[in-house]
Protein backbone atom coordinates (compact mmCIF):
# COMPACT_ATOMS: atom_id res chain seq x y z
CA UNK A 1 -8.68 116.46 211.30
CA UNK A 2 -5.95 117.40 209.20
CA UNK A 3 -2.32 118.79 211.03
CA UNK A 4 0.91 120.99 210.48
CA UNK A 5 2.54 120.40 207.47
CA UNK A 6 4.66 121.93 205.36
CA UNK A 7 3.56 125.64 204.83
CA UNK A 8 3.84 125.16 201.41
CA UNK A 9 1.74 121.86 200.67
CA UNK A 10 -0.84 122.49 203.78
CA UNK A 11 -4.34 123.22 202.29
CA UNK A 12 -5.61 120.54 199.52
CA UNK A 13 -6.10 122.35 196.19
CA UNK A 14 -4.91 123.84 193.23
CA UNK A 15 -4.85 127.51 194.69
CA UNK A 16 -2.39 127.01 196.88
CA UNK A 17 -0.17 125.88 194.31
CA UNK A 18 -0.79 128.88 192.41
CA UNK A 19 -0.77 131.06 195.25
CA UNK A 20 2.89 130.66 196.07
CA UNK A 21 3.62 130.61 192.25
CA UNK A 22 2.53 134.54 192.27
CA UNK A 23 4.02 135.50 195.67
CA UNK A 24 7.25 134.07 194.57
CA UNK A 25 7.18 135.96 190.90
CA UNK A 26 6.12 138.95 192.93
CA UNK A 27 9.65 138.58 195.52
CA UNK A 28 12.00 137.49 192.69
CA UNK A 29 10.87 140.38 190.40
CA UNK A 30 9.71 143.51 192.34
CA UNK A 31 11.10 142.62 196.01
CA UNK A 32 13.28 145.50 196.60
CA UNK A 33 9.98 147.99 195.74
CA UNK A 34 7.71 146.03 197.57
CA UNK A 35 9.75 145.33 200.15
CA UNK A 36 7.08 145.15 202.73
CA UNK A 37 5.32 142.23 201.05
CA UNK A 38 8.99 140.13 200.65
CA UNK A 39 8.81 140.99 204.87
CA UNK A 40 5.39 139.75 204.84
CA UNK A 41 5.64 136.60 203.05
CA UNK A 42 8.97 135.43 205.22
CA UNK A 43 6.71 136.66 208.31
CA UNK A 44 3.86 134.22 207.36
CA UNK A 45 6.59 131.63 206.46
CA UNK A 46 8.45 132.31 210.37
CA UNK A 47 4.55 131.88 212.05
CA UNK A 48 4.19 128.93 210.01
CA UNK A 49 7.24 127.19 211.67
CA UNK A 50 7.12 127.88 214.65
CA UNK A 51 3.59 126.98 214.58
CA UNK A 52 5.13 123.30 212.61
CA UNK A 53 7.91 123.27 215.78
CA UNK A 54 5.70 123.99 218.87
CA UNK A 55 2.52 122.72 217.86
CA UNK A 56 3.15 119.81 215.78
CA UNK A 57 -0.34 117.87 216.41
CA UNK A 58 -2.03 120.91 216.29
CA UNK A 59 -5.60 121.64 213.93
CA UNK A 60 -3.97 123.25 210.52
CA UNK A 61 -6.24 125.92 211.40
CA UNK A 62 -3.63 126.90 214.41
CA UNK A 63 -0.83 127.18 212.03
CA UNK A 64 -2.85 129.27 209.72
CA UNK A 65 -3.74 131.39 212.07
CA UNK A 66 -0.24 132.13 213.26
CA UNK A 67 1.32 132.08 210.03
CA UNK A 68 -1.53 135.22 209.42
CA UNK A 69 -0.45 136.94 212.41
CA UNK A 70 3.92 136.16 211.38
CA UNK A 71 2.53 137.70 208.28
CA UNK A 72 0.88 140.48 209.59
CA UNK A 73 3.32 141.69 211.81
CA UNK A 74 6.05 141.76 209.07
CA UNK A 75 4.01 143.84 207.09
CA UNK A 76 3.29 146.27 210.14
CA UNK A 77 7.37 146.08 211.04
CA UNK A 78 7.70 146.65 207.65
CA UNK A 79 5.94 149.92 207.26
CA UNK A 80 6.42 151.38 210.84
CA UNK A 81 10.39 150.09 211.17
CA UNK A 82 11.51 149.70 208.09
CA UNK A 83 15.32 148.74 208.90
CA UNK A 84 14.16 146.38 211.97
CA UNK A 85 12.00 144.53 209.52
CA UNK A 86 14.52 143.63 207.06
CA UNK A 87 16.93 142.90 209.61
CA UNK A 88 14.68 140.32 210.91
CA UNK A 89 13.72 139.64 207.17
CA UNK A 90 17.68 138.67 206.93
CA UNK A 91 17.77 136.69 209.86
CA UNK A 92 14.66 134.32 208.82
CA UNK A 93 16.06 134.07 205.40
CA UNK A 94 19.60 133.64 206.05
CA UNK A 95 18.14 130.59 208.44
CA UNK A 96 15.72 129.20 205.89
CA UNK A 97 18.27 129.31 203.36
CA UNK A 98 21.49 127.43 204.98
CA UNK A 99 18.46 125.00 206.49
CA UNK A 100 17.87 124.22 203.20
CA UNK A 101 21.01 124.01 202.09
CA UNK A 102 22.12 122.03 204.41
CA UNK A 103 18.54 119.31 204.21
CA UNK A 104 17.77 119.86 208.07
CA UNK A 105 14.40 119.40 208.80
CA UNK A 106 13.09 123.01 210.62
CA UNK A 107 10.85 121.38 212.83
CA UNK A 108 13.16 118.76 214.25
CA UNK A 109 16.71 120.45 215.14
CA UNK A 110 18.66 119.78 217.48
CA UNK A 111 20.66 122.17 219.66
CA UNK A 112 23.88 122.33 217.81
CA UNK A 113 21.73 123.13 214.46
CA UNK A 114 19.62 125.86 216.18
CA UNK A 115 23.08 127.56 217.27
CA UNK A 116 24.23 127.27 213.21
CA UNK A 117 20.92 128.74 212.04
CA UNK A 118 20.85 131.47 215.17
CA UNK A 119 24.89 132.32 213.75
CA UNK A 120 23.97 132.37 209.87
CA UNK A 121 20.48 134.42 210.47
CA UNK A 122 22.50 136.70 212.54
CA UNK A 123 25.11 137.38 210.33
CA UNK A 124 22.39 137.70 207.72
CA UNK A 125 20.39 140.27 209.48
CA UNK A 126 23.86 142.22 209.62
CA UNK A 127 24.42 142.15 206.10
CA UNK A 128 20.95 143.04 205.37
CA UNK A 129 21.11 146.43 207.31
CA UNK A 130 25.02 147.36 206.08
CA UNK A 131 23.94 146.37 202.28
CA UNK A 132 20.23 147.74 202.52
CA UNK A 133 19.50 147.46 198.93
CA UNK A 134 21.48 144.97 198.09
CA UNK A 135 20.42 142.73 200.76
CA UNK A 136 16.92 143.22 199.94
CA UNK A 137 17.46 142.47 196.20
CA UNK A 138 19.30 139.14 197.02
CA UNK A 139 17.15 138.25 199.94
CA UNK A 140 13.85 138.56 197.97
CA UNK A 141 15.32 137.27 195.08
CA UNK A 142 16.38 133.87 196.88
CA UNK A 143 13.23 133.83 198.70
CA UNK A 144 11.18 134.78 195.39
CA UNK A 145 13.61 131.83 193.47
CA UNK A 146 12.44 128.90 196.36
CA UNK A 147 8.32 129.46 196.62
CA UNK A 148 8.59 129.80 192.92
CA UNK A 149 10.60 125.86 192.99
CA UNK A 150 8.48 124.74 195.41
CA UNK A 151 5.05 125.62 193.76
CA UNK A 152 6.44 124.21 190.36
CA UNK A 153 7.98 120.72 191.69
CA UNK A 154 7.85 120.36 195.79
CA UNK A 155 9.75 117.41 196.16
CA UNK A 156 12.76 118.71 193.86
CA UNK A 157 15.72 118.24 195.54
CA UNK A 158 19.57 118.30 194.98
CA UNK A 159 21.84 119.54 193.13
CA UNK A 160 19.36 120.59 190.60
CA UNK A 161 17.17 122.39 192.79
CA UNK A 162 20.14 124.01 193.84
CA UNK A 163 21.24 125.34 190.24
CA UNK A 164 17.67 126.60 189.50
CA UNK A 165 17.48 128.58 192.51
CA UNK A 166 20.49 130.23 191.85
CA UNK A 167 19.75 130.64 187.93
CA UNK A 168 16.54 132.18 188.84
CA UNK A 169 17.89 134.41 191.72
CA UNK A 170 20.59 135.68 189.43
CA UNK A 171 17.65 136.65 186.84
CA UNK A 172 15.64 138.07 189.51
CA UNK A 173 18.44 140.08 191.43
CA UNK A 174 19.37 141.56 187.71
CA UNK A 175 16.25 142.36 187.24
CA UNK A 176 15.84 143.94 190.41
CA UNK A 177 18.86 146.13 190.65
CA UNK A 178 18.35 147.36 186.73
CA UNK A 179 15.09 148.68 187.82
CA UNK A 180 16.90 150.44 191.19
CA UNK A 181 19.59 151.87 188.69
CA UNK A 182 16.67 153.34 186.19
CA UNK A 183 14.97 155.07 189.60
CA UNK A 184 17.57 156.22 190.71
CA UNK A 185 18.89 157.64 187.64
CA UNK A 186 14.84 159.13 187.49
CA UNK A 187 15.58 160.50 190.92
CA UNK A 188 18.90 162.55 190.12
């Protein structure tokens, strides 16, 4: 029976692959306007680890299932509570991020690394509701940038990984806020 593993990698296949491929495109290029899928994907990505933390021996089926339901509820928060869903959007991502960063392992941290990550996805969360847009441009942009990494070349690590997730967050956040300048210029 096959377990947790990384939310990314989990189901055998090529679709999966693919998969995060489009849902990363899809954050690093039209985040800000869909902002409800960007809270939607990092919602299935939270389920997904804490279903990887608490239930490590679990069936995969367990951490599909509450990756669905992380992803649901983002979507709902989303549409309902706009500014409470990207605040908690933030916090995940600002997390995720200086995890990554940093090469901790999210399943295995230990109590001085949960108060880091609790600290940085705070202070994210705050930035995301102060710089609304802007957060969401960068957030979904980073976010976009990673799945896109990760469905190309998983195991790419370092300091290269690190330069083509800021390259392509830089492309996608330009992107982004030259199509919020055009609607807004629509708007006025």
């Amino acid at each position: 029976m096959p377990h947790l593993a990384h939310p990314l990698h989990a189901w055998p296949g090529a679709a999966t692959p693919i998969v995060t491929l489009l849902f990363g495109i899809a954050l690093l290029l039209f985040g800000r306007r869909l902002f409800w899928l960007f809270v939607g994907v990092i919602g299935f990505m939270a389920g997904w680890y804490v279903a990887l933390a608490g239930w490590r021996h679990a069936p995969a089926g367990t951490g599909l299932l509450l990756a669905l339901v992380g992803g649901v509820i983002g979507v709902v928060l989303a549409l309902v509570f706009q500014k409470a869903a990207v605040a908690l959007a933030g916090f995940f991502v600002g997390a995720y991020l200086l995890a990554g960063l940093l090469g901790w392992d999210l399943a295995a941290l230990r109590p001085g690394q949960q108060l880091v990550l609790l600290i940085a996805g705070v202070v994210a969360a705050i930035l995301a509701l102060v710089l609304f847009d802007l957060a969401l441009i960068l957030y979904s942009a980073v976010a976009g940038a990673g799945l896109i990494l990760d469905s190309i070349h998983p195991r790419f690590s370092g300091g290269a990984r690190l330069l083509l997730l800021v390259l392509l967050a830089a492309a996608g956040a330009a992107v982004q806020a030259h199509w919020l300048e055009r609607f807004k210029v629509r708007r006025a």
